[in-house]
N, C-alpha and C. Protein backbone atom coordinates (compact mmCIF):
# COMPACT_ATOMS: atom_id res chain seq x y z
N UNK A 1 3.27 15.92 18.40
CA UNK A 1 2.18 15.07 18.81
C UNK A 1 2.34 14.78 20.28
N UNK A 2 1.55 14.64 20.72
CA UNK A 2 1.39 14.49 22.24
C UNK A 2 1.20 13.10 22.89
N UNK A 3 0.36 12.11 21.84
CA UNK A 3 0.69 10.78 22.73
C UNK A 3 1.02 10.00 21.61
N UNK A 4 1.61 9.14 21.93
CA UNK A 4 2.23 8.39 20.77
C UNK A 4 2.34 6.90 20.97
N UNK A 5 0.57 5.89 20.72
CA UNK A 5 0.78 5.12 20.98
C UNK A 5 0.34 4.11 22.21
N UNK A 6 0.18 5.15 22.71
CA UNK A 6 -0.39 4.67 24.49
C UNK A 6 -1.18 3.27 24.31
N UNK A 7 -2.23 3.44 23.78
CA UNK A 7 -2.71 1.98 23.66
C UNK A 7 -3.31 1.76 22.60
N UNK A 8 -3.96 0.89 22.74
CA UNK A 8 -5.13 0.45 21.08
C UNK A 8 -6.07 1.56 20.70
N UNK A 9 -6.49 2.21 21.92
CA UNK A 9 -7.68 3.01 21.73
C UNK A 9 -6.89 4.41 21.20
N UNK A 10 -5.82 4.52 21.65
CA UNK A 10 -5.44 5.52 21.09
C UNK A 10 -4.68 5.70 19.84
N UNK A 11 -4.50 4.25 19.97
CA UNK A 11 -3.93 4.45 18.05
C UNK A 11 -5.11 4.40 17.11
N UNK A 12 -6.10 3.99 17.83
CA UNK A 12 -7.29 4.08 17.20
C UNK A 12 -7.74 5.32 16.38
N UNK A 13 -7.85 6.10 17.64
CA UNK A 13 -8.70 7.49 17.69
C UNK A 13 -7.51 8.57 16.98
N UNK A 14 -6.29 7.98 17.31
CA UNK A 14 -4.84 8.63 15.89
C UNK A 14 -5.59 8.42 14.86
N UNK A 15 -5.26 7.09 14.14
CA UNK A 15 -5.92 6.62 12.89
C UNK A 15 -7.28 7.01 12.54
N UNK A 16 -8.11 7.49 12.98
CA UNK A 16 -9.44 8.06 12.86
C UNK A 16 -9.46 9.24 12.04
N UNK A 17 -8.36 10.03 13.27
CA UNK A 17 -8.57 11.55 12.80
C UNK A 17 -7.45 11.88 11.97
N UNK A 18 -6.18 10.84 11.49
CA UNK A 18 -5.19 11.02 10.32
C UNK A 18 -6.28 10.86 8.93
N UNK A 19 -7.56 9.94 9.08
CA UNK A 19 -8.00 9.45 7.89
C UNK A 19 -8.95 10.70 7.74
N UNK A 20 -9.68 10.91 8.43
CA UNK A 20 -10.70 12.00 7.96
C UNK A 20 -10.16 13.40 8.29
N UNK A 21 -8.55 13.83 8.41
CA UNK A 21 -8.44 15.24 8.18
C UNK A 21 -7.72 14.76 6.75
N UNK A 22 -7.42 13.32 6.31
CA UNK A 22 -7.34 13.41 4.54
C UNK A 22 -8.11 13.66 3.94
N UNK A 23 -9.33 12.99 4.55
CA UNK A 23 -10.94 13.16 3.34
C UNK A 23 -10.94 14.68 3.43
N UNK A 24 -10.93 15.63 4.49
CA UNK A 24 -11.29 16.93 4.97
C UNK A 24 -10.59 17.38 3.59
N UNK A 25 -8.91 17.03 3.57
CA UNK A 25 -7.86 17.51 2.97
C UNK A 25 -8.53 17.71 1.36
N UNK A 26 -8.64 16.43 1.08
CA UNK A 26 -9.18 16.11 -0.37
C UNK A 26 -10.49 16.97 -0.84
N UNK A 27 -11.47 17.32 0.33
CA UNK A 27 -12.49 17.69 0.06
C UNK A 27 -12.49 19.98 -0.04
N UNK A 28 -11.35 20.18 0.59
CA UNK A 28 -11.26 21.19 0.56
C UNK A 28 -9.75 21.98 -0.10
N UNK A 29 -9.11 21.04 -0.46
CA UNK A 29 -7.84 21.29 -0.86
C UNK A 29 -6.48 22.39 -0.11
N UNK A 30 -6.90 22.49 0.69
CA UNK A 30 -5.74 23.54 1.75
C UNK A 30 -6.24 23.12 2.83
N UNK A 31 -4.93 22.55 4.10
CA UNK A 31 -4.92 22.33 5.06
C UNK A 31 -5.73 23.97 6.15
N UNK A 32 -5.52 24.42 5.39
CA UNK A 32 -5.98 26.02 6.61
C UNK A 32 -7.24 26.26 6.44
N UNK A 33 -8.52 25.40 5.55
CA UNK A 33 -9.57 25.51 5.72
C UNK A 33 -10.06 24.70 6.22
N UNK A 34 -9.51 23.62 6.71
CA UNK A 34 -10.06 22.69 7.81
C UNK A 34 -10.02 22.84 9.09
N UNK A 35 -11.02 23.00 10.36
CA UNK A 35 -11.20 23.24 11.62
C UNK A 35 -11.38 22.20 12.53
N UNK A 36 -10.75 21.86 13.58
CA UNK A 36 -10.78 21.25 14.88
C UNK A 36 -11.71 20.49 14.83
N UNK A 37 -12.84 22.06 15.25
CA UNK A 37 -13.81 21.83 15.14
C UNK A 37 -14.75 20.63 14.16
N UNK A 38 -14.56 21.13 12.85
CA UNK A 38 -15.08 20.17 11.69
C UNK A 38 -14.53 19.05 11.72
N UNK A 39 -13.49 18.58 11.88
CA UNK A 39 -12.70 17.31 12.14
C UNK A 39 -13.42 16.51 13.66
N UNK A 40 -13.21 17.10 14.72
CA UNK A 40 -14.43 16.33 15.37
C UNK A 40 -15.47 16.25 15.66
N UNK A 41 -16.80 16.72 14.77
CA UNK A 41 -17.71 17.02 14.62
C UNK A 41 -17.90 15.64 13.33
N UNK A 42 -16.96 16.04 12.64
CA UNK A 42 -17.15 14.72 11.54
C UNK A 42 -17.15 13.23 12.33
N UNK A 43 -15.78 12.95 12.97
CA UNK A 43 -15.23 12.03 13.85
C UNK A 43 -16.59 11.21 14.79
N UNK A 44 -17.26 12.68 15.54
CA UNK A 44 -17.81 12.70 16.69
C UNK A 44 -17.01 12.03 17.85
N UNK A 45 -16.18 12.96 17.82
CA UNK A 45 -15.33 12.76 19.21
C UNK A 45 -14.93 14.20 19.70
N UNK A 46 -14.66 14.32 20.68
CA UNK A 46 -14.74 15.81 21.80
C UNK A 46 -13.80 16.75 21.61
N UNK A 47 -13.02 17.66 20.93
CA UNK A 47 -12.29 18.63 21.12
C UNK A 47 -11.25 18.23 22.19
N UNK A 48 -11.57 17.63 23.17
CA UNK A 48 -10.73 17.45 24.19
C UNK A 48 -9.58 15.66 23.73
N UNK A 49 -10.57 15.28 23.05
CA UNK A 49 -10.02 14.04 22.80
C UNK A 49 -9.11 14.31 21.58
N UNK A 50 -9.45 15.19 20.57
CA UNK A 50 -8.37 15.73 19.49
C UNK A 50 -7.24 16.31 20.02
N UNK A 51 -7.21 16.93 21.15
CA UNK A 51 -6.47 17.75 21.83
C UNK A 51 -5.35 16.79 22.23
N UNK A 52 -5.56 15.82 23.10
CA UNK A 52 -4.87 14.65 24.10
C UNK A 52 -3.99 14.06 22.82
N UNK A 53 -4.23 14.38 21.42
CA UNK A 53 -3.40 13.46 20.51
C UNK A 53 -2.48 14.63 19.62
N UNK A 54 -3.11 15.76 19.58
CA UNK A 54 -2.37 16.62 18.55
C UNK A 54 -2.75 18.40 18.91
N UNK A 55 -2.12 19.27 18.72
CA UNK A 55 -1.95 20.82 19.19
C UNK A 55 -2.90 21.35 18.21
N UNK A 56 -2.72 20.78 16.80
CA UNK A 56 -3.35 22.00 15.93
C UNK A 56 -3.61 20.67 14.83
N UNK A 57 -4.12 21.06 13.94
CA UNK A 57 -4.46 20.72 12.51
C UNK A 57 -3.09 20.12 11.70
N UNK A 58 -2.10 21.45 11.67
CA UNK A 58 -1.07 20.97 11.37
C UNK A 58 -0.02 19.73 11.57
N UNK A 59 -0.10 19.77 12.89
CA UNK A 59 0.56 18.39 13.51
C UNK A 59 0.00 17.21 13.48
N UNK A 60 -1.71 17.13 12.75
CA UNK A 60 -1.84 15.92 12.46
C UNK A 60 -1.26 15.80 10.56
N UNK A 61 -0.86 16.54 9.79
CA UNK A 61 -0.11 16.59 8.69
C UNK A 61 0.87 15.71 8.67
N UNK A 62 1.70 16.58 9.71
CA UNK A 62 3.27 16.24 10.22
C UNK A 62 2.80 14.79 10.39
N UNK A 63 2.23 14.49 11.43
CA UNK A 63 1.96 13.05 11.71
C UNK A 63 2.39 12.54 10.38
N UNK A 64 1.02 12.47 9.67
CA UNK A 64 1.04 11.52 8.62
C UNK A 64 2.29 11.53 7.49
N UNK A 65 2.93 13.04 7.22
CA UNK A 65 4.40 12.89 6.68
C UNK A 65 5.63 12.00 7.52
N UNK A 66 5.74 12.24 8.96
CA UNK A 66 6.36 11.47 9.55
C UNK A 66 6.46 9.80 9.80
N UNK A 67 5.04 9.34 9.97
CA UNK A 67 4.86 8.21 9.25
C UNK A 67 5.82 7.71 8.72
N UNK A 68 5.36 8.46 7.10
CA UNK A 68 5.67 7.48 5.71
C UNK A 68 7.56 7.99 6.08
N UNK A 69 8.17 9.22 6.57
CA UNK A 69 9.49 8.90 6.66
C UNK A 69 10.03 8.32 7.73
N UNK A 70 9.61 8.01 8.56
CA UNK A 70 9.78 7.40 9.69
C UNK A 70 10.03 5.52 9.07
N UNK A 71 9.21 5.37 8.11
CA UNK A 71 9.15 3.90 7.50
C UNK A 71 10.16 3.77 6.96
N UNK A 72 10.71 5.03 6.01
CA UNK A 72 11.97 4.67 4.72
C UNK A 72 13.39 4.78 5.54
N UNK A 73 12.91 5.66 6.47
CA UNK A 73 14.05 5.81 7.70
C UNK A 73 14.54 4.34 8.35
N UNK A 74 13.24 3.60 8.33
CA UNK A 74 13.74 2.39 9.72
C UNK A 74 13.99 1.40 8.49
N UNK A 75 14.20 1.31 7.10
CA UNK A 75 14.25 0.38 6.18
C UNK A 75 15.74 0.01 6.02
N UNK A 76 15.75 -1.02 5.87
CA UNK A 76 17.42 -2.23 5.78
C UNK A 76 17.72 -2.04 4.82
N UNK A 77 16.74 -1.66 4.32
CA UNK A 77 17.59 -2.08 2.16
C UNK A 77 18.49 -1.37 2.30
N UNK A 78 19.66 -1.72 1.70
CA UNK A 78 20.75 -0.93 1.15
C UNK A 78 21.04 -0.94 -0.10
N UNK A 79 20.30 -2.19 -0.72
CA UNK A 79 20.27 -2.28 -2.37
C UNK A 79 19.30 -1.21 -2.76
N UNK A 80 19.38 -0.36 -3.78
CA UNK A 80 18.29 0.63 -4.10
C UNK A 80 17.02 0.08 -4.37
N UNK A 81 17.16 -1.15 -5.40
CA UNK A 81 15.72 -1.85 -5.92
C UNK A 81 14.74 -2.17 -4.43
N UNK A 82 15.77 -2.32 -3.53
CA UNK A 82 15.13 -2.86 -2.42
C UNK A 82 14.09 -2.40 -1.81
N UNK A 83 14.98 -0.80 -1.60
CA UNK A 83 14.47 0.36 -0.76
C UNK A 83 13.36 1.19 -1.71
N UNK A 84 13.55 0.53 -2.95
CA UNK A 84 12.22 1.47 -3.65
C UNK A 84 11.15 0.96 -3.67
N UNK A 85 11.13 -0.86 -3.38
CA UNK A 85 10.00 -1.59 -3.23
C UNK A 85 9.37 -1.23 -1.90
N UNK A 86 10.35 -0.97 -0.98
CA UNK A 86 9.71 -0.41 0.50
C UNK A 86 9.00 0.76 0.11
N UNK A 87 9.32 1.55 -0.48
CA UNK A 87 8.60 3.19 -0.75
C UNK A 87 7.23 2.76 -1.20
N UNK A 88 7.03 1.94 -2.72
CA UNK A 88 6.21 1.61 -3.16
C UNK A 88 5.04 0.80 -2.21
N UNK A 89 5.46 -0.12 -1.49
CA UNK A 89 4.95 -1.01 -0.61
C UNK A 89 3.72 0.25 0.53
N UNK A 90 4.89 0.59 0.64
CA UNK A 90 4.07 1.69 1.86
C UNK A 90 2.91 2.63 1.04
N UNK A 91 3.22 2.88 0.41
CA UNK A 91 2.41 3.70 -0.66
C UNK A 91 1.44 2.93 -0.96
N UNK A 92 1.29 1.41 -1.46
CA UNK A 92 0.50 1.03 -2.06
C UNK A 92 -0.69 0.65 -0.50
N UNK A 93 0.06 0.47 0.14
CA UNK A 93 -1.12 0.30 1.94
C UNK A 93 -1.36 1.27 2.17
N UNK A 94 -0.87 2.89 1.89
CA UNK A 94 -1.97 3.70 2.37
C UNK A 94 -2.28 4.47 0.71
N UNK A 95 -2.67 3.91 -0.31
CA UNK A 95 -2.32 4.40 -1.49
C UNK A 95 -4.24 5.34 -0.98
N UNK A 96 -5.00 5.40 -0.30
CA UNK A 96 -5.86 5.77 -0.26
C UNK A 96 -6.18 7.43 0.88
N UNK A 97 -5.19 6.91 1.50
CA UNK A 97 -5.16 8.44 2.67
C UNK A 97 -3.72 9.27 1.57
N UNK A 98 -2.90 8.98 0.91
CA UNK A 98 -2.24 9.53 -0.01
C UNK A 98 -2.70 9.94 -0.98
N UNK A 99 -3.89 9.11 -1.74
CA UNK A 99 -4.67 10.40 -2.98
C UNK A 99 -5.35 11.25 -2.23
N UNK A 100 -5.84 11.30 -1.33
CA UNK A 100 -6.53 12.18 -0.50
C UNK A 100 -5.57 13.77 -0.39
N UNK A 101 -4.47 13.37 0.24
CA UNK A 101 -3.67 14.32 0.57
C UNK A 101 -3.15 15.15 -0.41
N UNK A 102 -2.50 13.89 -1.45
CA UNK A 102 -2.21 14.94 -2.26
C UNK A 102 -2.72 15.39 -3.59
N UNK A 103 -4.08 15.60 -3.37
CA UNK A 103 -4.75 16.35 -4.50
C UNK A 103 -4.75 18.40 -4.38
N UNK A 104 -4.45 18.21 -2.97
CA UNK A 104 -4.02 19.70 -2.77
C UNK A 104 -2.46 20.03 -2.94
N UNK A 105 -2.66 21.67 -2.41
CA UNK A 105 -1.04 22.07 -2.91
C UNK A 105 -0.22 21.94 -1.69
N UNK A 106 -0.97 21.66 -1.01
CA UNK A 106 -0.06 21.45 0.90
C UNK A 106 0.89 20.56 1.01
N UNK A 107 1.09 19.94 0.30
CA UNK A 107 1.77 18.75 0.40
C UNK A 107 3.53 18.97 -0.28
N UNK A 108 3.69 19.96 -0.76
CA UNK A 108 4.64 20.01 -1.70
C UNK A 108 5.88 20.51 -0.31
N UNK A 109 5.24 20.83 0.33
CA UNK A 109 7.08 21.06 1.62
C UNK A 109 7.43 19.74 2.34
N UNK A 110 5.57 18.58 2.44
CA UNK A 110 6.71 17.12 2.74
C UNK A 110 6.96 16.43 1.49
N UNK A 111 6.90 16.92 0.47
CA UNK A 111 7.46 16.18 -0.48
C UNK A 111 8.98 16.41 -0.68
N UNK A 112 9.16 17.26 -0.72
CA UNK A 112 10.59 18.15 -0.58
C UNK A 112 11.11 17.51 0.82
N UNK A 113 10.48 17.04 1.92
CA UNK A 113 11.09 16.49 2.83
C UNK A 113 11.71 14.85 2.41
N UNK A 114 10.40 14.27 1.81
CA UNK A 114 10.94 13.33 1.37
C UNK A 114 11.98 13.17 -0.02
N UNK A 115 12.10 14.01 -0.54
CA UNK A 115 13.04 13.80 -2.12
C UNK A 115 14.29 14.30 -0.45
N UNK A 116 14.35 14.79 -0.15
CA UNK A 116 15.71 15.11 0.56
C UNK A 116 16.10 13.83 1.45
N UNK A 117 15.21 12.90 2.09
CA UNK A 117 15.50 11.68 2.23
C UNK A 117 16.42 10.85 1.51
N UNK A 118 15.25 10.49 0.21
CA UNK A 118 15.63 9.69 -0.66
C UNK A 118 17.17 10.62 -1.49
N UNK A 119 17.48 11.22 -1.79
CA UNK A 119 18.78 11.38 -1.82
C UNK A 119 19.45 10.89 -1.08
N UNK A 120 19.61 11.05 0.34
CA UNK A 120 20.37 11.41 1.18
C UNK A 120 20.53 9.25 1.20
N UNK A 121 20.02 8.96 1.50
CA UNK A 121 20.03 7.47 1.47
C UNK A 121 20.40 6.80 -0.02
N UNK A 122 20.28 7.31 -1.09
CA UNK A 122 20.66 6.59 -2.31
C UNK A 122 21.95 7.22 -2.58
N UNK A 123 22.36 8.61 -1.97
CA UNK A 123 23.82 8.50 -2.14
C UNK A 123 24.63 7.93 -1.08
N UNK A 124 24.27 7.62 0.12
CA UNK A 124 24.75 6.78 0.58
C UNK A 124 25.34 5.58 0.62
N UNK A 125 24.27 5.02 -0.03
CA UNK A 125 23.95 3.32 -0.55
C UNK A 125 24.56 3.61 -1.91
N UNK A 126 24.91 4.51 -2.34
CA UNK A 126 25.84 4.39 -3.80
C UNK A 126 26.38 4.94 -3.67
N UNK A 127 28.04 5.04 -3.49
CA UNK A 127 29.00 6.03 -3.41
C UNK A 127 29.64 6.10 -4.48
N UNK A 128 29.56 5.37 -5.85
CA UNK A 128 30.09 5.61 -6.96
C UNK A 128 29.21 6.54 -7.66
N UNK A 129 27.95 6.76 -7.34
CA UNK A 129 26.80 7.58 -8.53
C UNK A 129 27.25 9.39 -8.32
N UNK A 130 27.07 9.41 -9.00
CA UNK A 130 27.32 11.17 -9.48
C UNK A 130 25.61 11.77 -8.98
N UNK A 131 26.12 12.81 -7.88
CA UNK A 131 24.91 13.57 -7.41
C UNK A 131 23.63 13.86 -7.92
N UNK A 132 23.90 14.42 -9.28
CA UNK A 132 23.10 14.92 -10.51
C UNK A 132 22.01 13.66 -10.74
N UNK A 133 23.16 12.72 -10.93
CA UNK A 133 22.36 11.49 -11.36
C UNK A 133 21.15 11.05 -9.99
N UNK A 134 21.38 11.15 -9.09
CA UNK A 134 20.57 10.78 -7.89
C UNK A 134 19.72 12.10 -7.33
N UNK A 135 19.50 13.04 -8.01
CA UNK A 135 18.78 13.78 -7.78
C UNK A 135 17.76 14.03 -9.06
N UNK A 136 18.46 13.93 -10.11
CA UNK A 136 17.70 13.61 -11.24
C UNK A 136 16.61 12.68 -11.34
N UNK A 137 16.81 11.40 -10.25
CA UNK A 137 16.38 9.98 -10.81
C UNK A 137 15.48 10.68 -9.29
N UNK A 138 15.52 11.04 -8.03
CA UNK A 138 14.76 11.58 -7.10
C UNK A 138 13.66 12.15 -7.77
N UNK A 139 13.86 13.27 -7.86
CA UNK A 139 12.94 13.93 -8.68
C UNK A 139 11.85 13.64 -9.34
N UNK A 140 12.50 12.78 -10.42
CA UNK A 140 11.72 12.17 -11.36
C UNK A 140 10.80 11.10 -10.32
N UNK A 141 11.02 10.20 -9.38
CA UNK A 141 9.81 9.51 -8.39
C UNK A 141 8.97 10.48 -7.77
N UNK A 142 9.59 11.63 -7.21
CA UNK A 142 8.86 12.18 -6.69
C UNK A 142 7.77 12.37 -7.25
N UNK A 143 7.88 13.34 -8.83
CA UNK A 143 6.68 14.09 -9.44
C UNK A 143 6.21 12.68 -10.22
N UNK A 144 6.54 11.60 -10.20
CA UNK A 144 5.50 10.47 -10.47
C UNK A 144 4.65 10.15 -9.68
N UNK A 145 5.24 9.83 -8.31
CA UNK A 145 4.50 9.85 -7.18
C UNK A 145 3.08 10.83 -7.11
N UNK A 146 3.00 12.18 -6.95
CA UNK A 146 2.13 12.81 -7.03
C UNK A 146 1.44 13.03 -8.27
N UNK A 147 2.32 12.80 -9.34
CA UNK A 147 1.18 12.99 -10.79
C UNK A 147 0.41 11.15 -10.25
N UNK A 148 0.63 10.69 -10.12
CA UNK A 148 -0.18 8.78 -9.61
C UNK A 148 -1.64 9.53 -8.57
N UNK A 149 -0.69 9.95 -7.84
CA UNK A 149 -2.02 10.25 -6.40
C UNK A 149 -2.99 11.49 -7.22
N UNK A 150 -2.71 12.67 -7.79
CA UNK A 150 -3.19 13.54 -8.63
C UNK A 150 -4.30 12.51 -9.81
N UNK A 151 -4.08 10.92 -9.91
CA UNK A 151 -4.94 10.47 -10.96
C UNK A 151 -4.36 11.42 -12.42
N UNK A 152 -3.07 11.61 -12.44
CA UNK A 152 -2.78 12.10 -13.70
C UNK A 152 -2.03 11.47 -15.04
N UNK A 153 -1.67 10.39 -14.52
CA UNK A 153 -1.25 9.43 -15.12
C UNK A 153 -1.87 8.10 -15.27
N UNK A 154 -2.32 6.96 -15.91
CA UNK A 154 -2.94 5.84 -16.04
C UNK A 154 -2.01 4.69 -16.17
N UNK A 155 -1.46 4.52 -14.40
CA UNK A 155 -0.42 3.50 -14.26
C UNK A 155 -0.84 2.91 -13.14
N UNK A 156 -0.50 1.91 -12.90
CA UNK A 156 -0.83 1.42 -11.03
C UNK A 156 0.44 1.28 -10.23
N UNK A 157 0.38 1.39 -9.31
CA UNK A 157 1.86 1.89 -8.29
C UNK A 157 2.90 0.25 -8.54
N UNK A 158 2.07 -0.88 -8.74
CA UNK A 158 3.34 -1.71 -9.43
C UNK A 158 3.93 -1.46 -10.35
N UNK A 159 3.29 -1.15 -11.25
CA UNK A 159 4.02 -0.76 -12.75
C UNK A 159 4.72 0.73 -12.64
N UNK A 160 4.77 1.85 -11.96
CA UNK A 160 5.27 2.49 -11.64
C UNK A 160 6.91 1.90 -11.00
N UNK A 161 6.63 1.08 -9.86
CA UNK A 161 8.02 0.51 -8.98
C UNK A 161 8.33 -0.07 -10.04
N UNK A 162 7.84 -0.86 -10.66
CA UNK A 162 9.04 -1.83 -11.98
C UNK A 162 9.51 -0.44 -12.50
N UNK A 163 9.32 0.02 -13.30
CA UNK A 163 9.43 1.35 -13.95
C UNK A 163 10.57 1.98 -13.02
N UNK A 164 10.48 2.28 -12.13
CA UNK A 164 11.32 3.28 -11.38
C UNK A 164 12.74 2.38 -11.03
N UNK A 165 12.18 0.83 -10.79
CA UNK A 165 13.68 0.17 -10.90
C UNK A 165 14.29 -0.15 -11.74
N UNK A 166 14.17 0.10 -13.04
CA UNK A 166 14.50 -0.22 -14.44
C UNK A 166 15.30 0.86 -14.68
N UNK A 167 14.87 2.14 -14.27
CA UNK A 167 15.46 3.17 -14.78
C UNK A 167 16.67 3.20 -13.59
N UNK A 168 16.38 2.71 -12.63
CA UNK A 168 17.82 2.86 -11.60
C UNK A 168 18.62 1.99 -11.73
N UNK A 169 18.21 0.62 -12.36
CA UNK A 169 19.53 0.10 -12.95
C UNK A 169 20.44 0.27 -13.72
N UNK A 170 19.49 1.43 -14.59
CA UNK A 170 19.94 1.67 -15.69
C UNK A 170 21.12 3.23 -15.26
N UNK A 171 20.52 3.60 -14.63
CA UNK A 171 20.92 5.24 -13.60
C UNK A 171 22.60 4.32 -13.11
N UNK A 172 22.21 3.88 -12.28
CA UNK A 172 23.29 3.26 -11.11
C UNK A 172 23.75 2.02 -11.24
């Protein structure tokens, strides 16, 4: 990404075009059929102004994966229940540019970014748990996570986080 932040207007015109290359996302299901072009044409803002914030299509993706790990990254919890209410939390404030995204198949290499997170931090924060067990219990959020945003399950993202901390007390 190329500016990061500069001012209001530009976190603005970020947030603009993170939200409607989701709708784009949702509406066409593969990031590689969405165009520049169509993104600011939708927007109505200039090619040049998409440009000043991001290289390609792709890097507004990255954006929005970086984001949500950029959040679990800067999080204090060291208790697990803690750090899963942060996951959930964040999820549930953009629980709307996230069904968007991931109703396609694009999404499955930052998901894999994030299950490699969330390991990497819950074995940390637990040095007695057995690997298996923390990749097992990963896993299993992950493909909840996306069966939720997929609308494939009939749960709401609270009852999911109770759920997911129940089973990690029970895990760890």
């Amino acid at each position: 990404m190329k500016l990061k932040g500069v001012n209001n207007s530009s976190w603005k015109t970020e947030t603009l075009i993170k939200k409607t290359f989701a709708e784009l996302l949702e509406e066409k299901k593969e990031i590689k059929k969405i165009t520049v072009t169509e993104l600011v044409n939708r927007i109505g803002i200039t090619r040049g102004a998409f440009y000043s914030h991001y290289e390609n299509i792709y890097e507004v993706a990255e954006s929005i994966e970086d984001e949500l790990l950029e959040t679990l990254f800067l999080s204090k919890n060291d208790e697990p229940g803690k750090y899963l209410d942060d996951i959930f939390d964040y999820l549930k404030t953009n629980e709307k540019i996230y069904s968007q995204i991931l109703v396609s198949d694009d999404p499955l290499i930052f998901m894999n970014r994030l299950k490699k997170m969330i390991i990497s931090k819950l074995i940390k924060d637990l040095p007695n748990a057995r690997e298996l067990d923390v990749i097992f219990f990963t896993n299993g959020i992950i493909n909840i996570i996306i069966s939720y945003f997929r609308k494939e399950i009939n749960e709401d993202l609270e009852s999911i986080c109770i759920y997911v901390k129940m089973i990690a007390k029970i895990l760890f």
